[in-house]
Structure formats: C-alpha cells, structure tokens
C-alpha atoms as a PDB file:
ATOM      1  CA  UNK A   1      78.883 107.918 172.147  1.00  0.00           C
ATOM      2  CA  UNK A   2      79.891 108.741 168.580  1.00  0.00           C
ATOM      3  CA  UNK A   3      83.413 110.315 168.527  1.00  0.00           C
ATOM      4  CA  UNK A   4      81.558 113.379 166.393  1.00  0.00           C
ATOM      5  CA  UNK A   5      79.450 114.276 169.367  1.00  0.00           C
ATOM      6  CA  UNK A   6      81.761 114.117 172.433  1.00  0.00           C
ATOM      7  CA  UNK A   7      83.968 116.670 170.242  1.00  0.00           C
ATOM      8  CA  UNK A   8      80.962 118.803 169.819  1.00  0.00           C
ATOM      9  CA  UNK A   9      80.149 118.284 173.677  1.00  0.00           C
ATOM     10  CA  UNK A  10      83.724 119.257 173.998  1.00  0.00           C
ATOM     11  CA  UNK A  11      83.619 122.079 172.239  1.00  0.00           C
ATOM     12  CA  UNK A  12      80.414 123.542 173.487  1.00  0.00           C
ATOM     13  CA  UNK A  13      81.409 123.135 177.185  1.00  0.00           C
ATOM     14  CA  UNK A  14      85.119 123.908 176.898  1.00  0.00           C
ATOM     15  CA  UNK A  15      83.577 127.728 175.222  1.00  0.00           C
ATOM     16  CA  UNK A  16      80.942 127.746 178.017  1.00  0.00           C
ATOM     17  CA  UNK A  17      83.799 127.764 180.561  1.00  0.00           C
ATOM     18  CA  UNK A  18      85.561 130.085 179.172  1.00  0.00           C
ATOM     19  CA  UNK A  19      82.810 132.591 178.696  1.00  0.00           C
ATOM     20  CA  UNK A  20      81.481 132.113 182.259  1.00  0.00           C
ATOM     21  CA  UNK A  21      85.008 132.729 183.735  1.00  0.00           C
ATOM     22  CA  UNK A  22      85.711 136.137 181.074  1.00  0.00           C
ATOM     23  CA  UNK A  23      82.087 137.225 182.022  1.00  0.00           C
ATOM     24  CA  UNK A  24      82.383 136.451 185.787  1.00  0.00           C
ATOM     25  CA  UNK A  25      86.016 135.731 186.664  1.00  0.00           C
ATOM     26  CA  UNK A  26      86.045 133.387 189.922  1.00  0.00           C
ATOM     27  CA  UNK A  27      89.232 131.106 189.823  1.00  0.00           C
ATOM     28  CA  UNK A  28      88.124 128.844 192.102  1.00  0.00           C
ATOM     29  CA  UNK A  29      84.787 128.090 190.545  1.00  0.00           C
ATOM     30  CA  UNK A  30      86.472 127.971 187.021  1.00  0.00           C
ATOM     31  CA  UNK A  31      88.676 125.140 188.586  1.00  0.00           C
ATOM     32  CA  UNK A  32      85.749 122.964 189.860  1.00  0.00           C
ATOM     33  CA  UNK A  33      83.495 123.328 187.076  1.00  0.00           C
ATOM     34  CA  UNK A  34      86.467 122.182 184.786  1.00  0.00           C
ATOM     35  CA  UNK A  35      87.030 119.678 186.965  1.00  0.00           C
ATOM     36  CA  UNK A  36      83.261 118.720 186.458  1.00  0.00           C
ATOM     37  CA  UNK A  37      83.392 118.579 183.197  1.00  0.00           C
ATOM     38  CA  UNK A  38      86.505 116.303 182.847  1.00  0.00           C
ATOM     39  CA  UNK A  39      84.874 113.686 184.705  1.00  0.00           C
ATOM     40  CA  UNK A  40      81.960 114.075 182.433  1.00  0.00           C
ATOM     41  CA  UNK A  41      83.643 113.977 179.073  1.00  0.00           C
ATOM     42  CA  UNK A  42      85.817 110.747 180.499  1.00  0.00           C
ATOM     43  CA  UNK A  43      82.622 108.915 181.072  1.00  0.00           C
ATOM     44  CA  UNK A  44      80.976 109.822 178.004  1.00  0.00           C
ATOM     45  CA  UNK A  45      83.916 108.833 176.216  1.00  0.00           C
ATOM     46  CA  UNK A  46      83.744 105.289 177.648  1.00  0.00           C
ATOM     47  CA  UNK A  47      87.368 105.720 179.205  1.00  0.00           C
ATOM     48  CA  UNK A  48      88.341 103.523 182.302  1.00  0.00           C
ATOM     49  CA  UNK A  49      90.941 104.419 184.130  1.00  0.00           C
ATOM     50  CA  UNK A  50      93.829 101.729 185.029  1.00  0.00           C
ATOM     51  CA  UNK A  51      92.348  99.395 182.533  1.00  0.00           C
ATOM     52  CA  UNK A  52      94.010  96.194 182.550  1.00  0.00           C
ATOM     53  CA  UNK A  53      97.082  95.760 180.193  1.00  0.00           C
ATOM     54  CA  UNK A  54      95.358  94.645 177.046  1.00  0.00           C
ATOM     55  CA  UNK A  55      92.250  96.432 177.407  1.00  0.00           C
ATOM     56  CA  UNK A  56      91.319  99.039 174.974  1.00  0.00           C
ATOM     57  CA  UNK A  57      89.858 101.261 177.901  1.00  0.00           C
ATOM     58  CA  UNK A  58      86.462 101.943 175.515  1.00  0.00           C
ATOM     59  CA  UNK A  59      83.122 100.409 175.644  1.00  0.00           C
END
C-alpha cells in the first residue's frame, strides 16, 4: 500500500476513534477498537513482526 494512503487511513481512523469515544465515552470499547485498528494498519503496512535479522520487515 502506498505510504500516502496508510497515512490517510491513519488519519481518518485515528479521528474516528477519537470522535466515537468524545461522542460516546466507553473506555473499554475505545481500548479494543484501537487495538483493532493497530492490527489493521500493521498489516496494511506490510510489517512482520520478529522479522529475521536482515529483513526489511515490508513487502
């Protein structure tokens, strides 16, 4: 994924957090959903965890 658009998906769902946790505070479910949208963002960026030494980690 171009770099342009995962900062624009990062954008756009790092704002859609916040406004669904100012709008309808719930700490819990604020938590998960970042959670959520971690994993997401890692996988769209192509990033593998405990990639061997070497390895750029993208792809």
């Amino acid at each position: 994924m171009p770099f342009a658009r995962l900062g624009r998906v990062v954008v756009a769902s790092l704002d859609g957090l916040v406004l669904q946790h100012v709008c309808d505070p719930d700490e819990t479910r604020s938590r998960e959903d970042l959670a959520a949208v971690t994993e997401m963002i890692v996988s769209l960026a192509g990033v593998r965890r405990n990639a061997p030494a070497g390895e750029s980690g993208t792809g």
